[in-house]
N, C-alpha and C. Protein backbone atom coordinates (compact mmCIF):
# COMPACT_ATOMS: atom_id res chain seq x y z
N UNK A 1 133.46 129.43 121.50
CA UNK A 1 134.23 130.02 120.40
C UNK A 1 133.68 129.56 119.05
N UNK A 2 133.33 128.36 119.04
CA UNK A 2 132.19 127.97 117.86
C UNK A 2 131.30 129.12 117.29
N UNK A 3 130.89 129.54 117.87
CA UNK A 3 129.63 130.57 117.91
C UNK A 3 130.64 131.96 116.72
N UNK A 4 131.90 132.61 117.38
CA UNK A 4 132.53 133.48 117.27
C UNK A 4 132.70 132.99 115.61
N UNK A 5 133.22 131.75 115.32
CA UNK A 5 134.16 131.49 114.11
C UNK A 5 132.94 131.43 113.01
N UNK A 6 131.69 131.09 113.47
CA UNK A 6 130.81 130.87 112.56
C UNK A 6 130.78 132.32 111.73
N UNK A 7 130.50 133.48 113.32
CA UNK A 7 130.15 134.61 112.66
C UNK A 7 130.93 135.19 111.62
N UNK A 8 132.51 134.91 111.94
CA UNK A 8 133.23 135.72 111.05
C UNK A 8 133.48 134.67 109.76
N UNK A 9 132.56 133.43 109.74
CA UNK A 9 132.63 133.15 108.39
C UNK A 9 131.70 134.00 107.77
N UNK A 10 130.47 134.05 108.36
CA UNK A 10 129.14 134.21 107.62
C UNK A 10 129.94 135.92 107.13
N UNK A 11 130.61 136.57 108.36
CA UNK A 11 130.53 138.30 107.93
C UNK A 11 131.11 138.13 106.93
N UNK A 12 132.37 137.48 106.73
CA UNK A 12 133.51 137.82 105.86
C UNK A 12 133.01 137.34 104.43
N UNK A 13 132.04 136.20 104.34
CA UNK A 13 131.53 135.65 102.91
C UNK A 13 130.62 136.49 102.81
N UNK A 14 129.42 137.25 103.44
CA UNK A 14 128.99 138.44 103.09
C UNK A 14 129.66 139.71 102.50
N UNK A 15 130.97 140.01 103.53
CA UNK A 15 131.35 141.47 102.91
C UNK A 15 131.82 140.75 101.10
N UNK A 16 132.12 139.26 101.09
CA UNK A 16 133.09 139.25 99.59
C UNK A 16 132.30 139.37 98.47
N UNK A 17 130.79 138.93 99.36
CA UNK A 17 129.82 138.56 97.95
C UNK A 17 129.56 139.78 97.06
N UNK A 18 129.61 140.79 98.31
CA UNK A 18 128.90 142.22 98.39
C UNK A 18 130.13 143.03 97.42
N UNK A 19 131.70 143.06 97.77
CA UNK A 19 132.49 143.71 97.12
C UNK A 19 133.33 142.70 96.11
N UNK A 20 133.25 141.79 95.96
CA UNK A 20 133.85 140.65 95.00
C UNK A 20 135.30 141.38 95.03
N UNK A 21 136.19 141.89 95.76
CA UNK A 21 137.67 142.05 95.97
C UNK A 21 138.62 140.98 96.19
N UNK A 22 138.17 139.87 96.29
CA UNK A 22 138.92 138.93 96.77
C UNK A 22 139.85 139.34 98.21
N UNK A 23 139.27 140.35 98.99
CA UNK A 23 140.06 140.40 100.20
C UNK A 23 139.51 139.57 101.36
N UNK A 24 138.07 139.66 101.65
CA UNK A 24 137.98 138.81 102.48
C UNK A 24 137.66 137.36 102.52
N UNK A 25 137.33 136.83 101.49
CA UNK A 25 137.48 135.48 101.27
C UNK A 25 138.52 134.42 101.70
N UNK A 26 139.34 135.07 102.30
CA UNK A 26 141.16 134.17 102.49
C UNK A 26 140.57 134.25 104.04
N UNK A 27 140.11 135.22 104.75
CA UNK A 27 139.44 135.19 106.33
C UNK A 27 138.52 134.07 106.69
N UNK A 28 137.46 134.13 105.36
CA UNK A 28 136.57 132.93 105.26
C UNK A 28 136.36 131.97 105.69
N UNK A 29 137.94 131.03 104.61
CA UNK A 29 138.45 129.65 104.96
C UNK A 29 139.17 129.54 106.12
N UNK A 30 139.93 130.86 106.72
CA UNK A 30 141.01 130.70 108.47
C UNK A 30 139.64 130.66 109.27
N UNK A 31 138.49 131.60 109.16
CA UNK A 31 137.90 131.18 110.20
C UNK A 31 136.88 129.44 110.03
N UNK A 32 136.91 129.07 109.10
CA UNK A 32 136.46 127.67 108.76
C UNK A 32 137.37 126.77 109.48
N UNK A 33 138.51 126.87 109.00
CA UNK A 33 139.83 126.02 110.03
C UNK A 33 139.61 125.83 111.62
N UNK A 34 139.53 127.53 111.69
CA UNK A 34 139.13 127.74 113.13
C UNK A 34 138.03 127.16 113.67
N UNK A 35 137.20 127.01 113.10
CA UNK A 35 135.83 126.47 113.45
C UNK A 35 135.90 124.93 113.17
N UNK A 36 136.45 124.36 112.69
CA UNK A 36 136.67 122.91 112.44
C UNK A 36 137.45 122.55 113.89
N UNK A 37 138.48 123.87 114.69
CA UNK A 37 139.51 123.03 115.52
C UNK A 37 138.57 123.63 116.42
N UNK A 38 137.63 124.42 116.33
CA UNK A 38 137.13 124.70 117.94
C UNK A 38 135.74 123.23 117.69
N UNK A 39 135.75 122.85 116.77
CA UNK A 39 134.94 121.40 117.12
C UNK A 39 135.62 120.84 118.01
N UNK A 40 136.78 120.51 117.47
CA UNK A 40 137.50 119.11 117.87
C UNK A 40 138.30 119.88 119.69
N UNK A 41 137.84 120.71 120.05
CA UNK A 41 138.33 121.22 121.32
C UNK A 41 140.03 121.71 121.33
N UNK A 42 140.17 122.01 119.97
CA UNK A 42 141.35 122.90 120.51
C UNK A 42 141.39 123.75 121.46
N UNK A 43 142.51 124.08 121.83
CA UNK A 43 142.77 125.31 122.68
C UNK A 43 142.45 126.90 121.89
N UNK A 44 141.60 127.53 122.60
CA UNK A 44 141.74 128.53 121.72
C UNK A 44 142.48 129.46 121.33
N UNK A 45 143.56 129.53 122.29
CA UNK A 45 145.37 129.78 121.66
C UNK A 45 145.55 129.32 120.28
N UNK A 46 145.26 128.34 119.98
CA UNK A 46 145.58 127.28 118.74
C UNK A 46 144.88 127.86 117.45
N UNK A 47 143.68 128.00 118.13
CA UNK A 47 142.48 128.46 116.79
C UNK A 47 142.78 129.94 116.05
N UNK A 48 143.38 130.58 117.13
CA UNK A 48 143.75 132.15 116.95
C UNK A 48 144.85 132.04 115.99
N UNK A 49 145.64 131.83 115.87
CA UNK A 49 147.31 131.32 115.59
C UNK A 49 146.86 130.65 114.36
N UNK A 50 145.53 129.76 114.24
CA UNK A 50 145.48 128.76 113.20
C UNK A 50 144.98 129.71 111.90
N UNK A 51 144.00 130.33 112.30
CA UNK A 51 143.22 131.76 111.67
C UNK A 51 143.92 132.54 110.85
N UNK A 52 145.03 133.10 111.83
CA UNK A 52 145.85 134.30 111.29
C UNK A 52 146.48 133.68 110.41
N UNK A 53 147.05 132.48 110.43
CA UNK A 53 147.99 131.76 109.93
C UNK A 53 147.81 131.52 108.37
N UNK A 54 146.66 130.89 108.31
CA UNK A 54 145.74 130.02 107.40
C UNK A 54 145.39 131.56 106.16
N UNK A 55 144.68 132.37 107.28
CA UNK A 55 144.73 133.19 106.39
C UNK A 55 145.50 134.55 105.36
N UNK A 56 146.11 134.70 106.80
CA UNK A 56 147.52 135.45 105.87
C UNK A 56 147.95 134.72 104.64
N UNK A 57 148.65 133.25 104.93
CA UNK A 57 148.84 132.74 103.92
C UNK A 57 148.01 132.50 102.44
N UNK A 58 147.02 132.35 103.21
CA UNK A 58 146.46 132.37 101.42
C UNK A 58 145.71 133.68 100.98
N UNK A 59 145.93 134.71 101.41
CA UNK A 59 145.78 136.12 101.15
C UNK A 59 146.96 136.73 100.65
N UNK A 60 148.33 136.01 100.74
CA UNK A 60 149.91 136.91 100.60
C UNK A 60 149.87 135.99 99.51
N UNK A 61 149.48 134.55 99.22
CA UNK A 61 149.55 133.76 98.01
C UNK A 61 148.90 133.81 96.97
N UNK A 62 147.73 133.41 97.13
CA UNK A 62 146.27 133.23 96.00
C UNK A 62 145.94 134.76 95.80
N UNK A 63 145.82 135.90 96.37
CA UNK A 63 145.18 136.78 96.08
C UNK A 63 145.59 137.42 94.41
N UNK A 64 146.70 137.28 94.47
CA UNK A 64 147.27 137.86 93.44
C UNK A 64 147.30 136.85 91.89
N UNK A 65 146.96 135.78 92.02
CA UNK A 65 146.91 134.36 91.03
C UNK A 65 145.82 134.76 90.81
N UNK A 66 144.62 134.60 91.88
CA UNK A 66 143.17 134.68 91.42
C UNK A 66 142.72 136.01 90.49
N UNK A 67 143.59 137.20 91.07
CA UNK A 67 143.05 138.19 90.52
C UNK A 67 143.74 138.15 88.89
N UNK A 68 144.63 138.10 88.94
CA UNK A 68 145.43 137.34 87.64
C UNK A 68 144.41 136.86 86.65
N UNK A 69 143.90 135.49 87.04
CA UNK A 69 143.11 134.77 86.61
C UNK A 69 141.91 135.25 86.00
N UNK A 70 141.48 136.30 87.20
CA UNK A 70 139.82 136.50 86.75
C UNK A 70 139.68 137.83 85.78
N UNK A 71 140.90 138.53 85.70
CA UNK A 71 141.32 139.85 84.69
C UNK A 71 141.74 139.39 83.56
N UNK A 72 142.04 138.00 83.10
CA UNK A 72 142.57 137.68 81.94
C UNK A 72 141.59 137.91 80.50
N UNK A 73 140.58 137.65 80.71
CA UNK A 73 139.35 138.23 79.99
C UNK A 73 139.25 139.20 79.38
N UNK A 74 139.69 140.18 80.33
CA UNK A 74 139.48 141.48 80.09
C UNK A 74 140.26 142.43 78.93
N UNK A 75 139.33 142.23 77.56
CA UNK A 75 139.72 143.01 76.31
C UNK A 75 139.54 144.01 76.49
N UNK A 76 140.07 144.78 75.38
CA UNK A 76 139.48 145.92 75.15
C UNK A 76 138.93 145.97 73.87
N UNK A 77 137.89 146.89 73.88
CA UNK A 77 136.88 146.55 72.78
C UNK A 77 137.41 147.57 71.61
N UNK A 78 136.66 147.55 70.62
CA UNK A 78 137.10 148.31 69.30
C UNK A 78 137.34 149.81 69.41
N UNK A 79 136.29 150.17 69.93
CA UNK A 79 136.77 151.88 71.01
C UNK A 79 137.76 152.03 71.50
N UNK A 80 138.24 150.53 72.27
CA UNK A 80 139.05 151.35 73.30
C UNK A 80 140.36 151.24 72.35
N UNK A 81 140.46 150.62 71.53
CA UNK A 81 141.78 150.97 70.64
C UNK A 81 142.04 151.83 69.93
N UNK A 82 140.97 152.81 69.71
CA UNK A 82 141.42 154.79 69.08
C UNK A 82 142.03 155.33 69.82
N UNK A 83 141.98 155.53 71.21
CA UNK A 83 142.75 156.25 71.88
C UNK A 83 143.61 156.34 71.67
N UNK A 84 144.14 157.56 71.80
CA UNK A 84 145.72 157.71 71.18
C UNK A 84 145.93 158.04 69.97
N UNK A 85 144.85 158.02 69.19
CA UNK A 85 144.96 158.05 67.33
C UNK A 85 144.73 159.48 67.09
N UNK A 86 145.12 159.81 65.97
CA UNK A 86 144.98 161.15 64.91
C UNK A 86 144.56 161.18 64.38
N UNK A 87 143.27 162.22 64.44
CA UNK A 87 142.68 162.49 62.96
C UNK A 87 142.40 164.27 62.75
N UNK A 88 141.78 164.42 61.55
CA UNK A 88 141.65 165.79 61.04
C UNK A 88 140.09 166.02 60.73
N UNK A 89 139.86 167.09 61.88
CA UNK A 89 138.60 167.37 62.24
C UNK A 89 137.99 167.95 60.94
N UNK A 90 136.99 167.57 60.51
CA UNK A 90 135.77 167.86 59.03
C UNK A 90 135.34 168.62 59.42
N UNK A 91 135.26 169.04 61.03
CA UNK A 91 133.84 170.15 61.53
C UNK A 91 134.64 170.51 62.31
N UNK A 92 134.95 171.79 62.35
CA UNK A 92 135.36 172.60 63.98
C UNK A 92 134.87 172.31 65.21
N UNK A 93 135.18 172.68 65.90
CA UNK A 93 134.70 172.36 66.99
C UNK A 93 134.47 173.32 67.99
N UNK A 94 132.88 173.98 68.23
CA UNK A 94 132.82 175.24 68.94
C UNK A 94 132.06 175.12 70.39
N UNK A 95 132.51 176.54 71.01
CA UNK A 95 131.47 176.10 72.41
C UNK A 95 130.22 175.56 72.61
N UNK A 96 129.48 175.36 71.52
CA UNK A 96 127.86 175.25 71.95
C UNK A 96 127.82 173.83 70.63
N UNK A 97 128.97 173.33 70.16
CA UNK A 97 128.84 172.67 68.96
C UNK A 97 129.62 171.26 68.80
N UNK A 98 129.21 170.08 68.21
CA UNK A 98 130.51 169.28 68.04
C UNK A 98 130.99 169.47 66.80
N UNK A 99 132.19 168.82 66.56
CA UNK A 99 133.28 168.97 65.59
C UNK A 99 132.98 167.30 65.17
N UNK A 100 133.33 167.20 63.69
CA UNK A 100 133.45 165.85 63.61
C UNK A 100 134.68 165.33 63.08
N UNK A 101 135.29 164.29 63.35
CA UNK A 101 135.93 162.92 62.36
C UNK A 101 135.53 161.80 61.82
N UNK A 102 136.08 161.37 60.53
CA UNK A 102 135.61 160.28 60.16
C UNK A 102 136.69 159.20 60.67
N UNK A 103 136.05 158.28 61.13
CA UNK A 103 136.81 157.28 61.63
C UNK A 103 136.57 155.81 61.22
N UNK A 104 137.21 155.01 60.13
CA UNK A 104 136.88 154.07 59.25
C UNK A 104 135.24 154.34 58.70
N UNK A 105 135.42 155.24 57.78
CA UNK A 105 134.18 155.44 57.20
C UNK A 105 133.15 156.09 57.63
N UNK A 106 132.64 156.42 59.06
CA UNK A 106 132.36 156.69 59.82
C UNK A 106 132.70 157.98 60.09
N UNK A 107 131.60 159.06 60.50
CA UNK A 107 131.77 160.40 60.96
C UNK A 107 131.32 160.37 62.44
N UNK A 108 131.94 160.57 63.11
CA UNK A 108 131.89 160.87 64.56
C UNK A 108 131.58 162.13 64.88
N UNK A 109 131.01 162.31 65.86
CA UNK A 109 130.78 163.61 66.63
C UNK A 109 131.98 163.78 67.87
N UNK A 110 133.00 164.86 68.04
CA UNK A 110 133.69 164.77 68.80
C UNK A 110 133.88 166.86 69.51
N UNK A 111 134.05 166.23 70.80
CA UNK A 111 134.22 167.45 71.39
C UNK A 111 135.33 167.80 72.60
N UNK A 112 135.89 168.21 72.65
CA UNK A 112 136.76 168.53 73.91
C UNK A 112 136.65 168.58 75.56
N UNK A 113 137.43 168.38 76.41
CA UNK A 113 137.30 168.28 77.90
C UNK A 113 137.00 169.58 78.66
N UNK A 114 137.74 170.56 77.84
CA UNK A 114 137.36 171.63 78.70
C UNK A 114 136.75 172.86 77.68
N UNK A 115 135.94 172.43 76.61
CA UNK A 115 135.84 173.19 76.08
C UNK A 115 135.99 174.27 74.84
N UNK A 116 137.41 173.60 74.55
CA UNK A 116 138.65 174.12 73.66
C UNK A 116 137.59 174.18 72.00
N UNK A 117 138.18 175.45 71.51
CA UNK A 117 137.73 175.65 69.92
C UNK A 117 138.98 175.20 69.15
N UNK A 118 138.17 174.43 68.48
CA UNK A 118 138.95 174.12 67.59
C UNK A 118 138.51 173.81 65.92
N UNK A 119 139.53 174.50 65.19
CA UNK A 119 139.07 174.71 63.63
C UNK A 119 138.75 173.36 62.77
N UNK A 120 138.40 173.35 61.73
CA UNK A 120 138.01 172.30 60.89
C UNK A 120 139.43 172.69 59.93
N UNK A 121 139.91 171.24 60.00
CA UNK A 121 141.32 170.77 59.43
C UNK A 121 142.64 170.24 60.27
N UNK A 122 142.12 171.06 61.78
CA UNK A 122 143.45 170.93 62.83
C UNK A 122 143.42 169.51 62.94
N UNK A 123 144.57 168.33 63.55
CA UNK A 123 145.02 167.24 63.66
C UNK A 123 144.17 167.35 65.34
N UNK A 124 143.77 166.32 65.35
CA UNK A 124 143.23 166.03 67.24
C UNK A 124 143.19 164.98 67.69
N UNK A 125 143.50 164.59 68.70
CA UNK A 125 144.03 163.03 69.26
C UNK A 125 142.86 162.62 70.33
N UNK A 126 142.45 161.58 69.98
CA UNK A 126 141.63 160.69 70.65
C UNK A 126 142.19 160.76 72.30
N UNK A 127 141.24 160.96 73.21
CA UNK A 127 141.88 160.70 74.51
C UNK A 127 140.66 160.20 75.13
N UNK A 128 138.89 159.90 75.05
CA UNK A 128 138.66 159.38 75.47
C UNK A 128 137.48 158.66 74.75
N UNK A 129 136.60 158.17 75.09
CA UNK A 129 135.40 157.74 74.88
C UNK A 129 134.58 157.91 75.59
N UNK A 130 133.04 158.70 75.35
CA UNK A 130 132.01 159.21 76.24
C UNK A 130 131.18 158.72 75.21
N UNK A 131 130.01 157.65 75.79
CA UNK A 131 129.07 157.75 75.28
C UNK A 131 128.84 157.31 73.22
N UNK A 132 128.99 158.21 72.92
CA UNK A 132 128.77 158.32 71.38
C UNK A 132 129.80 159.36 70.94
N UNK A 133 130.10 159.86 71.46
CA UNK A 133 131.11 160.82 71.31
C UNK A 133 132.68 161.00 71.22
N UNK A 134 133.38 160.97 70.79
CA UNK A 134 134.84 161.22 71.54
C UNK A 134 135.37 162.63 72.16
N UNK A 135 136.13 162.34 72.65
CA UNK A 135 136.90 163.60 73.58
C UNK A 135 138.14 163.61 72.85
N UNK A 136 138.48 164.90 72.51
CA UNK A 136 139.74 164.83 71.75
C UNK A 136 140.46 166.08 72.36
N UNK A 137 141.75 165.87 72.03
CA UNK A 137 142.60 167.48 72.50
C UNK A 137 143.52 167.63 70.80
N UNK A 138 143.60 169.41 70.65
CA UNK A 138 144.87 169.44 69.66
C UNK A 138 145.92 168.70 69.89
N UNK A 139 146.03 168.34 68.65
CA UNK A 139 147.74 167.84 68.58
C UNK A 139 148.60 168.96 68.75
N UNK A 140 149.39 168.25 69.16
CA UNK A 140 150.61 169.44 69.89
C UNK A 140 152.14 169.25 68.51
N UNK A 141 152.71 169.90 68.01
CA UNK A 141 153.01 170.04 66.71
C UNK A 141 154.15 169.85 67.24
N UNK A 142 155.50 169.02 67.10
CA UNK A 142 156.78 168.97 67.27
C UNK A 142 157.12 169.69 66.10
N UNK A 143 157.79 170.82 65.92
CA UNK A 143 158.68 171.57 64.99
C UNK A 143 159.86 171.46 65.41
């Protein structure tokens, strides 16, 4: 059973390196356990039980701390805070053409998702970021 626990360390620290999910890494350390008690001649009733055990637990615990942890970083950059904003297109915006906004000083090239014409003056709301470009849709006018 030595043999068995090794493998599913080596698979399971392969699949984590490969997808960095933090899912199989918690298998990792149960089959390490496991492989520590099939040294010492546990029963392999014991090792099975010790596995599942070991690892459920710190897969239903840590998974969610670690991921916590390792997303805390994660800003958003100066782009990603237009979204959502209004501005008033300088350049229309036609099928074969971009439309522009100025955006802190700055003239942007911006064009639509599906296509949409739109005049020079209409209000248009940031919805994504492509590239150099933005993606914008009309504002929709509450009267």
């Amino acid at each position: 059973m030595i043999w068995v626990w090794a493998g599913i360390f080596i698979l399971t620290l392969v699949i984590e390196i490969v997808t960095v999910e933090l899912a199989s890494i918690w298998f990792t350390f149960g089959s390490l356990v496991a492989f520590i008690l099939a040294l010492c001649d546990v029963s392999i009733n014991i090792q099975i039980i010790v596995f599942l055990v070991v690892s459920t637990v710190l897969l239903a615990c840590l998974r969610t701390i670690f991921i916590r942890l390792l997303k805390k970083n994660n800003e958003k950059t100066n782009l990603d805070t237009v979204i959502g904003t209004t501005h008033t297109l300088l350049k229309g915006i036609g099928l074969e053409t971009l439309g522009e906004i100025k955006l802190n000083g700055v003239v942007w090239g911006v064009t639509t998702e599906n296509g949409e014409q739109i005049e020079a003056g209409e209000k248009v709301q940031i919805v994504e970021v492509r590239g150099n470009k933005f993606i914008v849709k009309k504002e929709i006018k509450n009267d």
